[in-house]
PDB file of N, CA and C in Angstrom:
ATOM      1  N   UNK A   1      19.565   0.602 163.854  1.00  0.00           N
ATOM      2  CA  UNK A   1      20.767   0.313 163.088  1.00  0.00           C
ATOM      3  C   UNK A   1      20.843  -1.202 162.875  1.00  0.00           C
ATOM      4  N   UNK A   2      21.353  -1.187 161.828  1.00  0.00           N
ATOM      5  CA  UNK A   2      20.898  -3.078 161.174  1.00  0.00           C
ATOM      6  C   UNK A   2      22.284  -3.796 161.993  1.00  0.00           C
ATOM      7  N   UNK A   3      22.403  -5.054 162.148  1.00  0.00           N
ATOM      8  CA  UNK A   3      23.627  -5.486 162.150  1.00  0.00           C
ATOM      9  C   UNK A   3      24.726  -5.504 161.531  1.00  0.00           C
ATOM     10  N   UNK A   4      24.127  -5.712 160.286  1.00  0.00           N
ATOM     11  CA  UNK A   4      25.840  -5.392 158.769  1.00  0.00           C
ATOM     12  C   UNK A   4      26.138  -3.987 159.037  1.00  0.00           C
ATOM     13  N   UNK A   5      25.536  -2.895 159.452  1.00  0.00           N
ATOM     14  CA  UNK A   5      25.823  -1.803 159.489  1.00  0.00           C
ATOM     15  C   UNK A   5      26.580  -1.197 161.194  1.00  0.00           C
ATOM     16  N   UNK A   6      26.007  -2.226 161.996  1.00  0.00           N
ATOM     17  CA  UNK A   6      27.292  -1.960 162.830  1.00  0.00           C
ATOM     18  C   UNK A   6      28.624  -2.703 162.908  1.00  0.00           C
ATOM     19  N   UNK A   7      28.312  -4.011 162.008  1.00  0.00           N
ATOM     20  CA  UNK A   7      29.643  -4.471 162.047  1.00  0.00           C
ATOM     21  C   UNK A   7      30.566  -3.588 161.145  1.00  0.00           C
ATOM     22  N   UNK A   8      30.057  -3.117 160.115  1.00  0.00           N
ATOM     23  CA  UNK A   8      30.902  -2.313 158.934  1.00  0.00           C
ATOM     24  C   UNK A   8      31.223  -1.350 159.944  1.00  0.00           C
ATOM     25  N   UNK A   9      30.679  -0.736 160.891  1.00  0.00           N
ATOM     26  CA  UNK A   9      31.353   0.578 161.425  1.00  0.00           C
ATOM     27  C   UNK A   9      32.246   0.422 162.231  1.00  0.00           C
ATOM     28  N   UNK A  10      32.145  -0.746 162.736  1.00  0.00           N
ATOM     29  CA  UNK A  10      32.962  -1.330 163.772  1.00  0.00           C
ATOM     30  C   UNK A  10      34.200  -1.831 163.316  1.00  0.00           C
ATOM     31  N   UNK A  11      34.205  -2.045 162.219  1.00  0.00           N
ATOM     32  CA  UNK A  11      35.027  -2.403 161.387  1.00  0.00           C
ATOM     33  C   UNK A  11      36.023  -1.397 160.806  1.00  0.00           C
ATOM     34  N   UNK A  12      35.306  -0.469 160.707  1.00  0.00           N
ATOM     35  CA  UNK A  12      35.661   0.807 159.869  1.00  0.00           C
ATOM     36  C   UNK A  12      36.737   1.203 161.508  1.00  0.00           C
ATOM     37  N   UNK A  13      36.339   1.543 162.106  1.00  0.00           N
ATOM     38  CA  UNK A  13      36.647   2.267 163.601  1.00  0.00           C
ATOM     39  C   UNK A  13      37.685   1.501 163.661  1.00  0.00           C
ATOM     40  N   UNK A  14      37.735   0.017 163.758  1.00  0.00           N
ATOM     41  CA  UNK A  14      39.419  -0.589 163.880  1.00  0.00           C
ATOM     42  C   UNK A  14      40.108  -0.322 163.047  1.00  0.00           C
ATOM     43  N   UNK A  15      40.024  -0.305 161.514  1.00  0.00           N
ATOM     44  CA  UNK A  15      41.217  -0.025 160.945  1.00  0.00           C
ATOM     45  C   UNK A  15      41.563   1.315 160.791  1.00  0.00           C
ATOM     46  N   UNK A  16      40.787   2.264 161.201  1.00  0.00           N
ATOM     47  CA  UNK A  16      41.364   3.231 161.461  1.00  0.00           C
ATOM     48  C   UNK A  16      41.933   3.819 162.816  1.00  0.00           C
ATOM     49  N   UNK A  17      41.444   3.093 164.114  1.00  0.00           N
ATOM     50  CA  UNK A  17      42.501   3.323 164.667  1.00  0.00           C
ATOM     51  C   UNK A  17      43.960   2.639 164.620  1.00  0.00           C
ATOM     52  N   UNK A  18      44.078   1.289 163.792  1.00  0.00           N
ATOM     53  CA  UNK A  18      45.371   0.661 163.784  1.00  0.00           C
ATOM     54  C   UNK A  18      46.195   1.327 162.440  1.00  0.00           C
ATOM     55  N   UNK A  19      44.956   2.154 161.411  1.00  0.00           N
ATOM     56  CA  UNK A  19      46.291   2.669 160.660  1.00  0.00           C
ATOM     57  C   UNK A  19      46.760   3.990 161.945  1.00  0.00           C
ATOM     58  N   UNK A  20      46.284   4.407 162.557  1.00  0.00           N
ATOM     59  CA  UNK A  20      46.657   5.676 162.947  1.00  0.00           C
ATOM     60  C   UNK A  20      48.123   5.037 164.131  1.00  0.00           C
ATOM     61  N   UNK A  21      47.917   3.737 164.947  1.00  0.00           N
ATOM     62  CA  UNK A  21      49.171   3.381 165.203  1.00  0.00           C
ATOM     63  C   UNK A  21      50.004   3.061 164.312  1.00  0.00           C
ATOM     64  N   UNK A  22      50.185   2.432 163.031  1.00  0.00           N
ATOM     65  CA  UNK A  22      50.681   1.924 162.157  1.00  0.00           C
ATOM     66  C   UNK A  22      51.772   3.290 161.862  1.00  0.00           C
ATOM     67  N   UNK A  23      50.766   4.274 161.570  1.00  0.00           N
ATOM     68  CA  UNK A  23      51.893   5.717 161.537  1.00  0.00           C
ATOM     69  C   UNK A  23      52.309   6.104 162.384  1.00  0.00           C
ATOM     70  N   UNK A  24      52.090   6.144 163.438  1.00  0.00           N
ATOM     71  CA  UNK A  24      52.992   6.110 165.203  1.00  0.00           C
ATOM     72  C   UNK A  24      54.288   5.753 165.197  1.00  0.00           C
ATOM     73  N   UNK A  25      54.097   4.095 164.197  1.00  0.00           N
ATOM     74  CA  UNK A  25      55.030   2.989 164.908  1.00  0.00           C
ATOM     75  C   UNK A  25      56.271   3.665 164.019  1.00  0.00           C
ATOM     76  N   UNK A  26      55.870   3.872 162.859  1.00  0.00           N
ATOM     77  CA  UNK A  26      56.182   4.277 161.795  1.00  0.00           C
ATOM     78  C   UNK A  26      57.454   6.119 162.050  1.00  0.00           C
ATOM     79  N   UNK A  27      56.632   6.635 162.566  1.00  0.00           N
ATOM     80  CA  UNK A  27      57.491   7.886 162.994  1.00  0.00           C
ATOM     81  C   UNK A  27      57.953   7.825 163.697  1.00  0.00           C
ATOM     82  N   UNK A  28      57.785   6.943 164.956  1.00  0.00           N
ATOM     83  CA  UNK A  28      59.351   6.477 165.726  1.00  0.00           C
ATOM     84  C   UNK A  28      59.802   5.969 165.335  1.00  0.00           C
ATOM     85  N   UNK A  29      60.116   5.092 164.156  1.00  0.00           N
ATOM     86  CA  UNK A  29      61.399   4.354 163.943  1.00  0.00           C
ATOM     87  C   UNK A  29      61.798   5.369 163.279  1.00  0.00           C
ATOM     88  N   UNK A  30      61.540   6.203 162.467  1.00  0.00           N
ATOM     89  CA  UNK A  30      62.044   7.125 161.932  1.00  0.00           C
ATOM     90  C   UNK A  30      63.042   7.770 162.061  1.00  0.00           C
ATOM     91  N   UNK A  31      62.124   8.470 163.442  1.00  0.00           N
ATOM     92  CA  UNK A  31      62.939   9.335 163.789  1.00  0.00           C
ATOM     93  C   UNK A  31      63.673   9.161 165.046  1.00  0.00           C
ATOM     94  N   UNK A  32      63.461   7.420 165.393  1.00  0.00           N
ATOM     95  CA  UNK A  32      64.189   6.925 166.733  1.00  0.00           C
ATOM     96  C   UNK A  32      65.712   6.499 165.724  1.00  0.00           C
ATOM     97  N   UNK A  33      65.425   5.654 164.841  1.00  0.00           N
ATOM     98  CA  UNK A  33      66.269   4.946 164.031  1.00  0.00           C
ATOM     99  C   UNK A  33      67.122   5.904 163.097  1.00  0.00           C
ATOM    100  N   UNK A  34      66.574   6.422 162.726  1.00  0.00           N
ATOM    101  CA  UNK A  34      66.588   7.757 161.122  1.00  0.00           C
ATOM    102  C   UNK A  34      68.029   8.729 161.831  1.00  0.00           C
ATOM    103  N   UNK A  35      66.803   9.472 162.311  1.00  0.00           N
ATOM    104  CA  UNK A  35      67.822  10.660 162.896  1.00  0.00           C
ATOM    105  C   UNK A  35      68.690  10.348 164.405  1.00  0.00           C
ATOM    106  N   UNK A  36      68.377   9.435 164.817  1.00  0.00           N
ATOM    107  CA  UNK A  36      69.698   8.869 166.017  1.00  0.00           C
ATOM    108  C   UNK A  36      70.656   7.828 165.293  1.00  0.00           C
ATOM    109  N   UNK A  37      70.541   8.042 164.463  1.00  0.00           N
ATOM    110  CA  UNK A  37      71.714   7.067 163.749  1.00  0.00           C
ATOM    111  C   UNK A  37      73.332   8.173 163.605  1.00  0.00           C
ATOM    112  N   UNK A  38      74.287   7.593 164.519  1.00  0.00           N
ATOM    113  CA  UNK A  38      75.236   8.540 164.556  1.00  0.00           C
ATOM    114  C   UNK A  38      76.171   8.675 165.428  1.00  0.00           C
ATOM    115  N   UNK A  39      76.905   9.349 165.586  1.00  0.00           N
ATOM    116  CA  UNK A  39      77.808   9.394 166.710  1.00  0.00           C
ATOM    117  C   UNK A  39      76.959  10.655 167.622  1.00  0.00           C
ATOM    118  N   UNK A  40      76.835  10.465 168.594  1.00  0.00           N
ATOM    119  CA  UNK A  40      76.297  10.804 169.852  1.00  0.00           C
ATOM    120  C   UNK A  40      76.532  12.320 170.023  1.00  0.00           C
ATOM    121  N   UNK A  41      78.370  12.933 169.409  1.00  0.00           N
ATOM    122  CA  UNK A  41      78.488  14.203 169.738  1.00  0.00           C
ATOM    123  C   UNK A  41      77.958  14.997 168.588  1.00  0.00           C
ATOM    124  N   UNK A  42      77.405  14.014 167.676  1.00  0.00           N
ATOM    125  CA  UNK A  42      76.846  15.251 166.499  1.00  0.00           C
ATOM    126  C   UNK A  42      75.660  15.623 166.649  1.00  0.00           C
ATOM    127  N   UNK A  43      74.894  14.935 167.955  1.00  0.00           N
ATOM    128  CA  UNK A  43      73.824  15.287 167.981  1.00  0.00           C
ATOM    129  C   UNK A  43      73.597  17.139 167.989  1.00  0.00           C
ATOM    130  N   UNK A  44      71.726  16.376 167.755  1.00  0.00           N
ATOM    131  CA  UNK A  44      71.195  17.894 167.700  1.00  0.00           C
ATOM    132  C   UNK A  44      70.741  17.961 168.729  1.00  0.00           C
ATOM    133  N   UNK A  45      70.125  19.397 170.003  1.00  0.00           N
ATOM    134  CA  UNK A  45      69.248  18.942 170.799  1.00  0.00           C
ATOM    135  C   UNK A  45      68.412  19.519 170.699  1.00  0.00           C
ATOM    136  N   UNK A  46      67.213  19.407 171.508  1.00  0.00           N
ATOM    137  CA  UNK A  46      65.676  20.063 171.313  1.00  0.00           C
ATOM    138  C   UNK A  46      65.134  20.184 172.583  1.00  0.00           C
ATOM    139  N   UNK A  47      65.369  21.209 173.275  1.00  0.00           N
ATOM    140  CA  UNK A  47      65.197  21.223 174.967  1.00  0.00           C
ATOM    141  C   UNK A  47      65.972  20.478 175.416  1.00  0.00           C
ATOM    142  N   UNK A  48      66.939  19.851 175.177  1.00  0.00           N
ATOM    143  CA  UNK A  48      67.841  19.587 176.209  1.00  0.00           C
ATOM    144  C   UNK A  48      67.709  17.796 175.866  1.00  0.00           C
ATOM    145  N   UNK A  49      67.122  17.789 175.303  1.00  0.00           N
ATOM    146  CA  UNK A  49      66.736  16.212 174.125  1.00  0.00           C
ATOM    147  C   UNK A  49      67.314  15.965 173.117  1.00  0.00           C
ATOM    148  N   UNK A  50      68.219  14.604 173.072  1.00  0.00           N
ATOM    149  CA  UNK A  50      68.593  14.474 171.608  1.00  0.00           C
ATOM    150  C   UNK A  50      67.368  14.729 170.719  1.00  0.00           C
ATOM    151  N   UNK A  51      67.450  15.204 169.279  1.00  0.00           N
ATOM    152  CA  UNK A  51      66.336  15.444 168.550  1.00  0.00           C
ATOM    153  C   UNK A  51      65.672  14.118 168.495  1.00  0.00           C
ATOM    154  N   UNK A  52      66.411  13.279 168.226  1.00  0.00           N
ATOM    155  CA  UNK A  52      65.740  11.723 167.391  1.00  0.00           C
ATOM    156  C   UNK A  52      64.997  11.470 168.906  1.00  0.00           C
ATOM    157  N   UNK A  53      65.634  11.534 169.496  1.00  0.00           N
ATOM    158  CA  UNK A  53      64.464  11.401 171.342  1.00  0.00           C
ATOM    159  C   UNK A  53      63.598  12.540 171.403  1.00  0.00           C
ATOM    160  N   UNK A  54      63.099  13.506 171.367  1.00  0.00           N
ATOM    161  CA  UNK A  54      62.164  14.654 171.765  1.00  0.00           C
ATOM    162  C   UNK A  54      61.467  14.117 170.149  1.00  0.00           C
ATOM    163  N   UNK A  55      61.566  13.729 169.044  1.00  0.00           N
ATOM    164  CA  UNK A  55      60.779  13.981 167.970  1.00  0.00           C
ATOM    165  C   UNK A  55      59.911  12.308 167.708  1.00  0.00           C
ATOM    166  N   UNK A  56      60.873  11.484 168.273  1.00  0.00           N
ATOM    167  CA  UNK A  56      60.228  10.186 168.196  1.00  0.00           C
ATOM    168  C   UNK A  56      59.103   9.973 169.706  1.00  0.00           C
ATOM    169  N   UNK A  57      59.973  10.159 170.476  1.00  0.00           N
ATOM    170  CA  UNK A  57      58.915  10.081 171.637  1.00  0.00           C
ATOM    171  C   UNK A  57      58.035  11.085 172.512  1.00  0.00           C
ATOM    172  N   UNK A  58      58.456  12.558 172.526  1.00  0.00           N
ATOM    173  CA  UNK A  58      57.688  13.187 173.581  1.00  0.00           C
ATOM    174  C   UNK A  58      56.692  14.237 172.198  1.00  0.00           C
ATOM    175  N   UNK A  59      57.293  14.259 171.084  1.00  0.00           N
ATOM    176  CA  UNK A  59      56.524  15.138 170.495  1.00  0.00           C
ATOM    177  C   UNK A  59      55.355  13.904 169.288  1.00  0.00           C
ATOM    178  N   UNK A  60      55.672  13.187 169.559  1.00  0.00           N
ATOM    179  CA  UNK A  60      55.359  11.895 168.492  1.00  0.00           C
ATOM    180  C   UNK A  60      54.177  11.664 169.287  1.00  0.00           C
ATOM    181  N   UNK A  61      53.903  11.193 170.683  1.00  0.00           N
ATOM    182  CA  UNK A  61      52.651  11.145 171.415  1.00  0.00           C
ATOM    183  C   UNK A  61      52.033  11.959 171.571  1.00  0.00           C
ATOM    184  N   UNK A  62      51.824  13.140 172.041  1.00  0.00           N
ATOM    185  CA  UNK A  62      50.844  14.278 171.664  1.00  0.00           C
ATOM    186  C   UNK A  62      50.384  14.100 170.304  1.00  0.00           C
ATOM    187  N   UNK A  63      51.188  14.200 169.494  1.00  0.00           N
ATOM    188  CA  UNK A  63      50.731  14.400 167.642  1.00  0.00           C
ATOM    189  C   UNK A  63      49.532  12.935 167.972  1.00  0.00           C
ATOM    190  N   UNK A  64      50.512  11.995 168.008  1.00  0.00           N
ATOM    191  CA  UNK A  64      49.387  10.529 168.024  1.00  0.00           C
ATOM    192  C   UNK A  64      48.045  10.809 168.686  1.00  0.00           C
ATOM    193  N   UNK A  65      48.154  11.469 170.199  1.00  0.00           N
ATOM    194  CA  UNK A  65      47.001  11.351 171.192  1.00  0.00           C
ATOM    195  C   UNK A  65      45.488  12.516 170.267  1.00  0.00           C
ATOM    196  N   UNK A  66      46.151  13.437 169.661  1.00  0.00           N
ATOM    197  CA  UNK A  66      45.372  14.928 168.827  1.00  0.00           C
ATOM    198  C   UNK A  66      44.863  14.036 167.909  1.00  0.00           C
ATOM    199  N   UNK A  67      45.522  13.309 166.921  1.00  0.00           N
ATOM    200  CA  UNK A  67      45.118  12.445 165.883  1.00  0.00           C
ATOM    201  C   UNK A  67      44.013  11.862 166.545  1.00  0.00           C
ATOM    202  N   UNK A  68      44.340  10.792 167.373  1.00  0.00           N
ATOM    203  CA  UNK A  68      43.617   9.793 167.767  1.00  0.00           C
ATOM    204  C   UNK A  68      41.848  10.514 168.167  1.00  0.00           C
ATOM    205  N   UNK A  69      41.833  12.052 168.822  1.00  0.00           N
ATOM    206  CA  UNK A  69      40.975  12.357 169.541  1.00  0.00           C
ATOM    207  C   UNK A  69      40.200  13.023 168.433  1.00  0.00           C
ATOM    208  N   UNK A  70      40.686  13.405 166.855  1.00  0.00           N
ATOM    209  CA  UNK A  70      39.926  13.949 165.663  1.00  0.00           C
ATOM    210  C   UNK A  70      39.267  12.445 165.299  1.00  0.00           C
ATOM    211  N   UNK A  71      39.919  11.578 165.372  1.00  0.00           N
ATOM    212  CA  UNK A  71      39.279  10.149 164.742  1.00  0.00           C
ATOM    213  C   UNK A  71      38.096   9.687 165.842  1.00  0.00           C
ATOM    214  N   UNK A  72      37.996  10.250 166.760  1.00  0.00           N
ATOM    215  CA  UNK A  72      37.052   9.692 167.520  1.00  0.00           C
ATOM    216  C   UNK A  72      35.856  10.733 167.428  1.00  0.00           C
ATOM    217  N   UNK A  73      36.523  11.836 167.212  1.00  0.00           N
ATOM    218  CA  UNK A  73      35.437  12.927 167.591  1.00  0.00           C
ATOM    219  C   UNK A  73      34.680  12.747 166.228  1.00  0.00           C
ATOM    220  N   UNK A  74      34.748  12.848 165.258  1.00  0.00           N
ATOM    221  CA  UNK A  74      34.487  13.231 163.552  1.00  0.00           C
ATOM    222  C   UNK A  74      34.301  11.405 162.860  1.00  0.00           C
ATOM    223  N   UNK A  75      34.880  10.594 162.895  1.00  0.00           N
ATOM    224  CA  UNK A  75      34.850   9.738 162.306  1.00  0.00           C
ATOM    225  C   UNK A  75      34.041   8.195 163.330  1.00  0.00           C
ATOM    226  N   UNK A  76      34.058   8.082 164.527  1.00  0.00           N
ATOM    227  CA  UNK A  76      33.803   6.985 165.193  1.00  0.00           C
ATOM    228  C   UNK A  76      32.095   7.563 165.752  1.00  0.00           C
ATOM    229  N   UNK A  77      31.554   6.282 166.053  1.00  0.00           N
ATOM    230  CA  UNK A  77      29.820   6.750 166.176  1.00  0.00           C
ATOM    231  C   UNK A  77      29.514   5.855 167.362  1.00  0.00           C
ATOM    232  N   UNK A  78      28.262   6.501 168.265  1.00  0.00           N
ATOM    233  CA  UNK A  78      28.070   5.466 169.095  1.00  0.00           C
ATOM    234  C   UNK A  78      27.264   4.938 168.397  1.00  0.00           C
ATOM    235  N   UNK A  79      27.126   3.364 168.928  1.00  0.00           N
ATOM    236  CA  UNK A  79      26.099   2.363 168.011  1.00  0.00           C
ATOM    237  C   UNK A  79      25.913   1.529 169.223  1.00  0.00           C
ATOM    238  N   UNK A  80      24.650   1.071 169.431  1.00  0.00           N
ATOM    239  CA  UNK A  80      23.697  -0.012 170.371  1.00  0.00           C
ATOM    240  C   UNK A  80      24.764  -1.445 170.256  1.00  0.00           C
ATOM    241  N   UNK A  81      25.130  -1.848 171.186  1.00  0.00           N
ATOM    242  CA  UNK A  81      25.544  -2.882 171.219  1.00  0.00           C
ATOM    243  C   UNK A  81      24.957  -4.629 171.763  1.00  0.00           C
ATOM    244  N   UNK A  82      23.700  -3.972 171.543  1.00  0.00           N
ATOM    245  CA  UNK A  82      22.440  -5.089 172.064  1.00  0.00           C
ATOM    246  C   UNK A  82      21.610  -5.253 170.934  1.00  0.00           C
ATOM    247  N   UNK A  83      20.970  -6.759 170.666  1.00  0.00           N
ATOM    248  CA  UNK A  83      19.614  -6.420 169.922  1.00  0.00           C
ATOM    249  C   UNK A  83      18.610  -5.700 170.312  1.00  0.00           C
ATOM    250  N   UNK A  84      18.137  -5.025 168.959  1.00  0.00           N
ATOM    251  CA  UNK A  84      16.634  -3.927 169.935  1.00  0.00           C
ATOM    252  C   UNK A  84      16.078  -5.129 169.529  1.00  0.00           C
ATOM    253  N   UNK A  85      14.714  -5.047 170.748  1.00  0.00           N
ATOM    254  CA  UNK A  85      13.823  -5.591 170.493  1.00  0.00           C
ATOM    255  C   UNK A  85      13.246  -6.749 171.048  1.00  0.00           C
ATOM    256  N   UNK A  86      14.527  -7.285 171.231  1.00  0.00           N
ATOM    257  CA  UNK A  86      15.054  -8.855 172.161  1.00  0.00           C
ATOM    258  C   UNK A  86      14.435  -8.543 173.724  1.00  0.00           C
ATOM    259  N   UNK A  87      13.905  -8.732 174.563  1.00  0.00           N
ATOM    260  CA  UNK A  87      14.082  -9.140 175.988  1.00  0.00           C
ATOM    261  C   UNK A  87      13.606  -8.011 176.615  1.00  0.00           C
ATOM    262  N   UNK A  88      13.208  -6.736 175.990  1.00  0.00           N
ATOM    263  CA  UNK A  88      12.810  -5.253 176.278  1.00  0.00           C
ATOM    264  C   UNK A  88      11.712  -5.640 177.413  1.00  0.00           C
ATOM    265  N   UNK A  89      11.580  -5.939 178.544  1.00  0.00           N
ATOM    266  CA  UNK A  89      11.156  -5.868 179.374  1.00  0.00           C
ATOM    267  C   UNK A  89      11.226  -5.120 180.552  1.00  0.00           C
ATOM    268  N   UNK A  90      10.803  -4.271 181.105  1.00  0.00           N
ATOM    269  CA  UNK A  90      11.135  -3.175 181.806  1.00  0.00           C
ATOM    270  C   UNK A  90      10.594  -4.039 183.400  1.00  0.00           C
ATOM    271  N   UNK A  91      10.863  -3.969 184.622  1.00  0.00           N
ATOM    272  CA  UNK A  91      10.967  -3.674 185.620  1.00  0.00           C
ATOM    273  C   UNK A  91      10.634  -5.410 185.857  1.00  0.00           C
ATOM    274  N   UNK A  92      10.878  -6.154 184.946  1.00  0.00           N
ATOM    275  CA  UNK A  92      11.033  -7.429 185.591  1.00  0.00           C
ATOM    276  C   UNK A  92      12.288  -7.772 186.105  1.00  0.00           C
ATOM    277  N   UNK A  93      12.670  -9.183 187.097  1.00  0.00           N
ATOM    278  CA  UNK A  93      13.849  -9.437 186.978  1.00  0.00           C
ATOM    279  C   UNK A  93      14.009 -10.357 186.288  1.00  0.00           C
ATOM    280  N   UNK A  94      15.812  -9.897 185.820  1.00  0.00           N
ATOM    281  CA  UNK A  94      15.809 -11.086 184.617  1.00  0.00           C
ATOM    282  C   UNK A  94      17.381 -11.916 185.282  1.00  0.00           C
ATOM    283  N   UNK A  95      17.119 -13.565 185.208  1.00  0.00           N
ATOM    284  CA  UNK A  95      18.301 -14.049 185.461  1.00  0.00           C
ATOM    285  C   UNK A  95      19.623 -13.891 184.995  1.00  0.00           C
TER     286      UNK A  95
END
């Protein structure tokens, strides 16, 4: 694998995991900000959770963690993080 071609992947791999926080950050304010905006007794609940709390935070991380683990599985690659070729010396010691 050439160098431009692991930096591009490497590259590729960060901005897609920061868009995938970017929409994280994004659906908790949502639905931290959005739907908890209010007087307290109109809430809704969801197990015993205000909604805007069970939908921004306990159901919002799972969704994120599933996301995160399709982007790694399907889209991210292992790649050599050494030059080949460089120093390939086998059973010497090296300082």
């Amino acid at each position: 694998m050439e160098r431009d071609e692991r930096k591009r992947q490497s590259d590729r791999e960060a901005l897609l995991a920061l868009a995938v926080y970017v929409l994280y950050f994004a659906w908790w304010y949502v639905f931290g900000y959005g739907v908890g905006n209010g007087a307290p007794e109109d809430y809704d609940y969801v197990f015993g959770f205000p909604a805007w709390f069970f939908y921004s935070c306990v159901a919002g991380y799972p969704l994120v963690t599933i996301l995160l683990w399709v982007f790694v599985r399907f889209f991210f690659r292992d790649i050599p993080l050494d030059d080949e070729g460089t120093d390939d010396r086998e059973g010497e010691d090296r300082p």
